[in-house]
PDB file of N, CA and C in Angstrom:
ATOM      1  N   UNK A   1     -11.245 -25.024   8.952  1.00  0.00           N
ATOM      2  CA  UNK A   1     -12.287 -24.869   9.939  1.00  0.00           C
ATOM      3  C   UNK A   1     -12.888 -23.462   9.772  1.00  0.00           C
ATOM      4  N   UNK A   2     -13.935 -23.425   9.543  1.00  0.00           N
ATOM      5  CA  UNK A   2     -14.918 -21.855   9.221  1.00  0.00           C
ATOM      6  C   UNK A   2     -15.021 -21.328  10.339  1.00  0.00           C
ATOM      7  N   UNK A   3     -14.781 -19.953  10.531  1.00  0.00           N
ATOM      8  CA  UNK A   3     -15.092 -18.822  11.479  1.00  0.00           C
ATOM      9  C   UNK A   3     -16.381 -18.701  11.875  1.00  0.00           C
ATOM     10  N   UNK A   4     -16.500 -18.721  13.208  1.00  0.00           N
ATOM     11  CA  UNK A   4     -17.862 -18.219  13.667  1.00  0.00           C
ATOM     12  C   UNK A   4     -18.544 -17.153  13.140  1.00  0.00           C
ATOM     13  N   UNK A   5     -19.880 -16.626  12.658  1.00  0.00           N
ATOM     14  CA  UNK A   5     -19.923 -16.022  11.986  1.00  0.00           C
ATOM     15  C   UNK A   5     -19.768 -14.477  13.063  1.00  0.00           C
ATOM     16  N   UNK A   6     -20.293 -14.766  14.440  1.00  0.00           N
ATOM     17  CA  UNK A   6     -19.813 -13.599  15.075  1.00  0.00           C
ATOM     18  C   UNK A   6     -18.654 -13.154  15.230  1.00  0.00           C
ATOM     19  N   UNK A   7     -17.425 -13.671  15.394  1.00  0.00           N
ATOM     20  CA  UNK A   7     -16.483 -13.447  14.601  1.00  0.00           C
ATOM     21  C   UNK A   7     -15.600 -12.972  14.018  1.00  0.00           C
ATOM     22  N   UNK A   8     -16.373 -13.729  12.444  1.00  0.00           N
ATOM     23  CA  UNK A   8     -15.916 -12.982  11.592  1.00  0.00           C
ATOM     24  C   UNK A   8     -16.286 -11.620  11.044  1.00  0.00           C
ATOM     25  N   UNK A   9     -17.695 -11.175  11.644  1.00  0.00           N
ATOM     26  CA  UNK A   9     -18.461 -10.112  11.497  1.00  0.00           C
ATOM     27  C   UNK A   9     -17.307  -9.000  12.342  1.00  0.00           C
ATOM     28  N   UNK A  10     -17.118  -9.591  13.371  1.00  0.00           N
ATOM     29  CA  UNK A  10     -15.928  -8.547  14.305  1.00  0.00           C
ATOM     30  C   UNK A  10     -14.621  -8.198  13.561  1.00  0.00           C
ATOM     31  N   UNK A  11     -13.632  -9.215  13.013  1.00  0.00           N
ATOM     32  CA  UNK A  11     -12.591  -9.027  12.198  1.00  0.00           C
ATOM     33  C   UNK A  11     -12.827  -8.715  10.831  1.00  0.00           C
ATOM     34  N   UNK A  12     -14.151  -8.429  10.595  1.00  0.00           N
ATOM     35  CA  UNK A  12     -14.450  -7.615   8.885  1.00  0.00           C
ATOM     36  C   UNK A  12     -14.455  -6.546   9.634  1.00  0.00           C
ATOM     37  N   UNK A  13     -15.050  -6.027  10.322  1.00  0.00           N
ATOM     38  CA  UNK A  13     -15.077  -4.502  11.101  1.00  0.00           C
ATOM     39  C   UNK A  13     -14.406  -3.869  11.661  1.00  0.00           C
ATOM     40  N   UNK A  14     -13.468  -4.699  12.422  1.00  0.00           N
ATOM     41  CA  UNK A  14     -12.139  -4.101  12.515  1.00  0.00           C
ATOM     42  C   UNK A  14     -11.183  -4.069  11.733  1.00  0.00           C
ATOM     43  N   UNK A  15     -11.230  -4.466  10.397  1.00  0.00           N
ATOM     44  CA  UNK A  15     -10.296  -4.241   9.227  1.00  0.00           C
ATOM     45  C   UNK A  15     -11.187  -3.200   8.577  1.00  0.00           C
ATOM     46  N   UNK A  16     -12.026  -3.330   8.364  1.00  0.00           N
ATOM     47  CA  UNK A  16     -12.498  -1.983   7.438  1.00  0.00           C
ATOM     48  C   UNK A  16     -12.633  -0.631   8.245  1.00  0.00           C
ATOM     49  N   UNK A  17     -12.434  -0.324   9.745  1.00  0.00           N
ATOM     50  CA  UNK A  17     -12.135   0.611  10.252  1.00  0.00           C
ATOM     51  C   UNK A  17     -10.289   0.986  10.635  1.00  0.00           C
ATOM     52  N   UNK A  18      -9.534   0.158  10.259  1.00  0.00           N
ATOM     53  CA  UNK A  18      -8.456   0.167  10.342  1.00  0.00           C
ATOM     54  C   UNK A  18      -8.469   1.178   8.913  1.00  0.00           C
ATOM     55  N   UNK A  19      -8.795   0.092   7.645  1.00  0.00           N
ATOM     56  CA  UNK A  19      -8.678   0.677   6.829  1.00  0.00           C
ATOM     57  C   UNK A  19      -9.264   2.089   6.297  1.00  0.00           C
ATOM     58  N   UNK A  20     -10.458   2.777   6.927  1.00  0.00           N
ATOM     59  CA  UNK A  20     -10.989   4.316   7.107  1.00  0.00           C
ATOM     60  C   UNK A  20      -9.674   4.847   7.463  1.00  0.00           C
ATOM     61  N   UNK A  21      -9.706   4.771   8.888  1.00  0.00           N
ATOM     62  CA  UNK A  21      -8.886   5.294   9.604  1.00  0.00           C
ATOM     63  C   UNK A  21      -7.557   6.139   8.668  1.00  0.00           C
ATOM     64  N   UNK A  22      -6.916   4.685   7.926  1.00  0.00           N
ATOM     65  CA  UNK A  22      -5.345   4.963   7.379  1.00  0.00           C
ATOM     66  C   UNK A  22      -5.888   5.835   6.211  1.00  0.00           C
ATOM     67  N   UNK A  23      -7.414   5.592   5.521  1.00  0.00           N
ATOM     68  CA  UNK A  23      -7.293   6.566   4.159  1.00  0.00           C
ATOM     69  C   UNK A  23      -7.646   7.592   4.347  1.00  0.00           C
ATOM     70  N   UNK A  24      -8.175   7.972   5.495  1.00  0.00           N
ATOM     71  CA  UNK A  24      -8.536   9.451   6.505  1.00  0.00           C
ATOM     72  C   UNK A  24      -7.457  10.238   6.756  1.00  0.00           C
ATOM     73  N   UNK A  25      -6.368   9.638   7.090  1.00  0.00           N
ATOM     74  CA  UNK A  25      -4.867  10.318   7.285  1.00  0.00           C
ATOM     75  C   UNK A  25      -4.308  10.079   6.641  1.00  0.00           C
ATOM     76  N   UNK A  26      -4.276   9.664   5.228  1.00  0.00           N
ATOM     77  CA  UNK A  26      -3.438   9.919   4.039  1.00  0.00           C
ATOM     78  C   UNK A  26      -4.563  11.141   3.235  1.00  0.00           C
ATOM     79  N   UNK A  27      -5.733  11.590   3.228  1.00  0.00           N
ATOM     80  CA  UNK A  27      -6.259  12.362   2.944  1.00  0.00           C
ATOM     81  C   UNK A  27      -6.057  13.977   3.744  1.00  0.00           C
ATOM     82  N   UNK A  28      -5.613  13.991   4.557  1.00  0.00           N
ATOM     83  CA  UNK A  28      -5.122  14.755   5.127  1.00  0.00           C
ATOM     84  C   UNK A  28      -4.015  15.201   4.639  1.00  0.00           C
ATOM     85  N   UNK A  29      -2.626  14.506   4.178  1.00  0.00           N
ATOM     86  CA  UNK A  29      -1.537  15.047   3.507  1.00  0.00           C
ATOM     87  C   UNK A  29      -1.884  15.929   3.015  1.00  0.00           C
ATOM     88  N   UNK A  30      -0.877  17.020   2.915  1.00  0.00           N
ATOM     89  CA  UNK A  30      -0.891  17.906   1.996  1.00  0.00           C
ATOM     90  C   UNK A  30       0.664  17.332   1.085  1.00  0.00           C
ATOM     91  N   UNK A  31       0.525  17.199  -0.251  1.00  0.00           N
ATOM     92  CA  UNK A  31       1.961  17.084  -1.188  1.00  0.00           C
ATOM     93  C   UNK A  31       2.320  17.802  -1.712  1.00  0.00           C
ATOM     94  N   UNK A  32       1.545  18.886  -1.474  1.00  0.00           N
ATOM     95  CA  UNK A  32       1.957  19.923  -2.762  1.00  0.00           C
ATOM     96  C   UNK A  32       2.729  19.995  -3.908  1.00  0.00           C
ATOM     97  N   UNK A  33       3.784  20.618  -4.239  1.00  0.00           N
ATOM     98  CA  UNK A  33       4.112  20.128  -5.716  1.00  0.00           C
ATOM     99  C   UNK A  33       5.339  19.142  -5.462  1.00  0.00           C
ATOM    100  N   UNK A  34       5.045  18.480  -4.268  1.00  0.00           N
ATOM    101  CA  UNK A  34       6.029  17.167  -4.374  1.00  0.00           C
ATOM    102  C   UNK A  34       5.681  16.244  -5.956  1.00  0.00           C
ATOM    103  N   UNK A  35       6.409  16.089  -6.499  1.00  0.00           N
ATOM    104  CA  UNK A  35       6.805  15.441  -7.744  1.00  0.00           C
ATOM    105  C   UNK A  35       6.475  13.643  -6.980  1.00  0.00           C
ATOM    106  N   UNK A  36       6.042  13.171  -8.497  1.00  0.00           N
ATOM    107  CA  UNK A  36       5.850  11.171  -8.055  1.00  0.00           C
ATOM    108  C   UNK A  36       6.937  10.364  -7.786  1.00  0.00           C
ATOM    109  N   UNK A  37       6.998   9.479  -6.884  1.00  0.00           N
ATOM    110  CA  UNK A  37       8.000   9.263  -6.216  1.00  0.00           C
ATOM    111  C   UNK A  37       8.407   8.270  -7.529  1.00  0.00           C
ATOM    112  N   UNK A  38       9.449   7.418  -7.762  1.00  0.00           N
ATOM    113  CA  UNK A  38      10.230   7.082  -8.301  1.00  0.00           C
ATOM    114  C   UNK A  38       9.353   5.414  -8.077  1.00  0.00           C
ATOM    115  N   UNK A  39       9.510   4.571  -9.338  1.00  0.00           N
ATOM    116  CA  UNK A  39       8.727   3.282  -9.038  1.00  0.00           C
ATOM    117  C   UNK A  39       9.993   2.020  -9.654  1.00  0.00           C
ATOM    118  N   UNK A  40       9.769   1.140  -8.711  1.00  0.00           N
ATOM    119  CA  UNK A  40      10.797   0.210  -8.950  1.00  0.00           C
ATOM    120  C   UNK A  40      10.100  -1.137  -9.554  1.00  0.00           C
ATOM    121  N   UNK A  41      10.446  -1.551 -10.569  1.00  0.00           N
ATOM    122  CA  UNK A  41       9.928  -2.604 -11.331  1.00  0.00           C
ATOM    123  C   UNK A  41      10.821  -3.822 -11.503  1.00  0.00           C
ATOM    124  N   UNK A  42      10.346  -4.767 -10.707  1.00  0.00           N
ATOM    125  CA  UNK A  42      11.132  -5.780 -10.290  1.00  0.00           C
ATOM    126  C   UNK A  42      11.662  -6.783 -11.591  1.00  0.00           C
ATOM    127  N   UNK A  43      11.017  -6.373 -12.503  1.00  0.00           N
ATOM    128  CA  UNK A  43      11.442  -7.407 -14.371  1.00  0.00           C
ATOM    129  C   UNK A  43      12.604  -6.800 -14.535  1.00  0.00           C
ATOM    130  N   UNK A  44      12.809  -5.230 -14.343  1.00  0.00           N
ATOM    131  CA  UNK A  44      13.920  -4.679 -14.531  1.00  0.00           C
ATOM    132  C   UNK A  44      14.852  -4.925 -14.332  1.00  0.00           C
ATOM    133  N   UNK A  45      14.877  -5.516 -12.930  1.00  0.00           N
ATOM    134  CA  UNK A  45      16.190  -5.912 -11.916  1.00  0.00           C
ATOM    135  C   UNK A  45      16.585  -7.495 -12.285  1.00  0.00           C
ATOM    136  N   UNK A  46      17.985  -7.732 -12.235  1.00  0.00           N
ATOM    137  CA  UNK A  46      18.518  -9.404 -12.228  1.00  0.00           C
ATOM    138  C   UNK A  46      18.970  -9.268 -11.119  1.00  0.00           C
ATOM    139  N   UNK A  47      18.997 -10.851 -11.098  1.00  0.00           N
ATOM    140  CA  UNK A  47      19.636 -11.430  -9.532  1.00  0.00           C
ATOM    141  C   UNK A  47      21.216 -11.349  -9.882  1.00  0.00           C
ATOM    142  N   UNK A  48      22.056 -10.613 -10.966  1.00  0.00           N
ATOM    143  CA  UNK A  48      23.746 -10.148 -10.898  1.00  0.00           C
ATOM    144  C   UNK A  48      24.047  -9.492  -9.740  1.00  0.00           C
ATOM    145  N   UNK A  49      22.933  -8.803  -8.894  1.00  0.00           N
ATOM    146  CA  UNK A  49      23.386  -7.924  -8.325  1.00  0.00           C
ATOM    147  C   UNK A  49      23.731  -6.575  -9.119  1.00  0.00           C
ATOM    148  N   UNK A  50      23.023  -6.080 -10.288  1.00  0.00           N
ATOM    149  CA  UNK A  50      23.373  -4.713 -10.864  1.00  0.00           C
ATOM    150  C   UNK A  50      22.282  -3.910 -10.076  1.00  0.00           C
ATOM    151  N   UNK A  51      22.230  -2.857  -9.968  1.00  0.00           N
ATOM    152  CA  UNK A  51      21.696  -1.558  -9.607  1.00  0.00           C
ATOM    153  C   UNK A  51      20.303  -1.888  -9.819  1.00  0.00           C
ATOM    154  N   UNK A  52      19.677  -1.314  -8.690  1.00  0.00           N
ATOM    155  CA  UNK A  52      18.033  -1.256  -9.047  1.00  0.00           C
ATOM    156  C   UNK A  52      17.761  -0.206 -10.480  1.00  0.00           C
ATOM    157  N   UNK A  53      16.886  -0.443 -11.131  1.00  0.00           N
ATOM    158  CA  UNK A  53      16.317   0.185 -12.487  1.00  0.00           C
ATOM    159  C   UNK A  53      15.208   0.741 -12.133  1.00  0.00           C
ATOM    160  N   UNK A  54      15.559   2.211 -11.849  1.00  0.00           N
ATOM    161  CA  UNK A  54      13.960   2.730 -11.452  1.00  0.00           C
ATOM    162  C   UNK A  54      13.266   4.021 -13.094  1.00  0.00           C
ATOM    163  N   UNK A  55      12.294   3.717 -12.829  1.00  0.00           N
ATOM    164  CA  UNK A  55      11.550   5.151 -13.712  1.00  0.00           C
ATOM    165  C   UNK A  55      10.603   5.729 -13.189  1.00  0.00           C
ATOM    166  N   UNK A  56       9.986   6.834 -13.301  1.00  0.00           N
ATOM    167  CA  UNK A  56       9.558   7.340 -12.943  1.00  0.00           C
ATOM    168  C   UNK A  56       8.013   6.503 -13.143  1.00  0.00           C
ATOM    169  N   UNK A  57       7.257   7.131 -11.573  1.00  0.00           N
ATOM    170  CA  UNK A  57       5.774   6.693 -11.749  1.00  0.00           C
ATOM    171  C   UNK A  57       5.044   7.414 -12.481  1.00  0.00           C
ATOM    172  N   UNK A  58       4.388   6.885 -13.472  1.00  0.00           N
ATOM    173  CA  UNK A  58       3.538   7.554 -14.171  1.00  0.00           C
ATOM    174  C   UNK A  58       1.950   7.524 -13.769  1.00  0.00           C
TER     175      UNK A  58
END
């Protein structure tokens, strides 16, 4: 069943101001020489249950 278009005009606008909002205050961080956090690559990992396999984010 299709969305009214008034709406959907409302829930595009309130997602794309949600989304300002959050990249407004991640622009704000300061990281300074915080180093890249560590990235986990899920091919790496088996379902044995061995240790997550992380490397670094490049």
């Amino acid at each position: 069943m299709p969305i009214p278009e008034e709406d959907r005009q409302a829930v595009v606008t309130a997602t794309a101001r949600h989304i300002h909002d959050v990249v407004s205050v991640l622009r704000e961080l300061d990281f300074g020489d915080t180093p890249p956090a560590a990235a986990f690559h899920a091919a790496d990992a088996s379902d044995t249950g061995r240790e997550e396999v992380r490397r670094a984010a490049v």
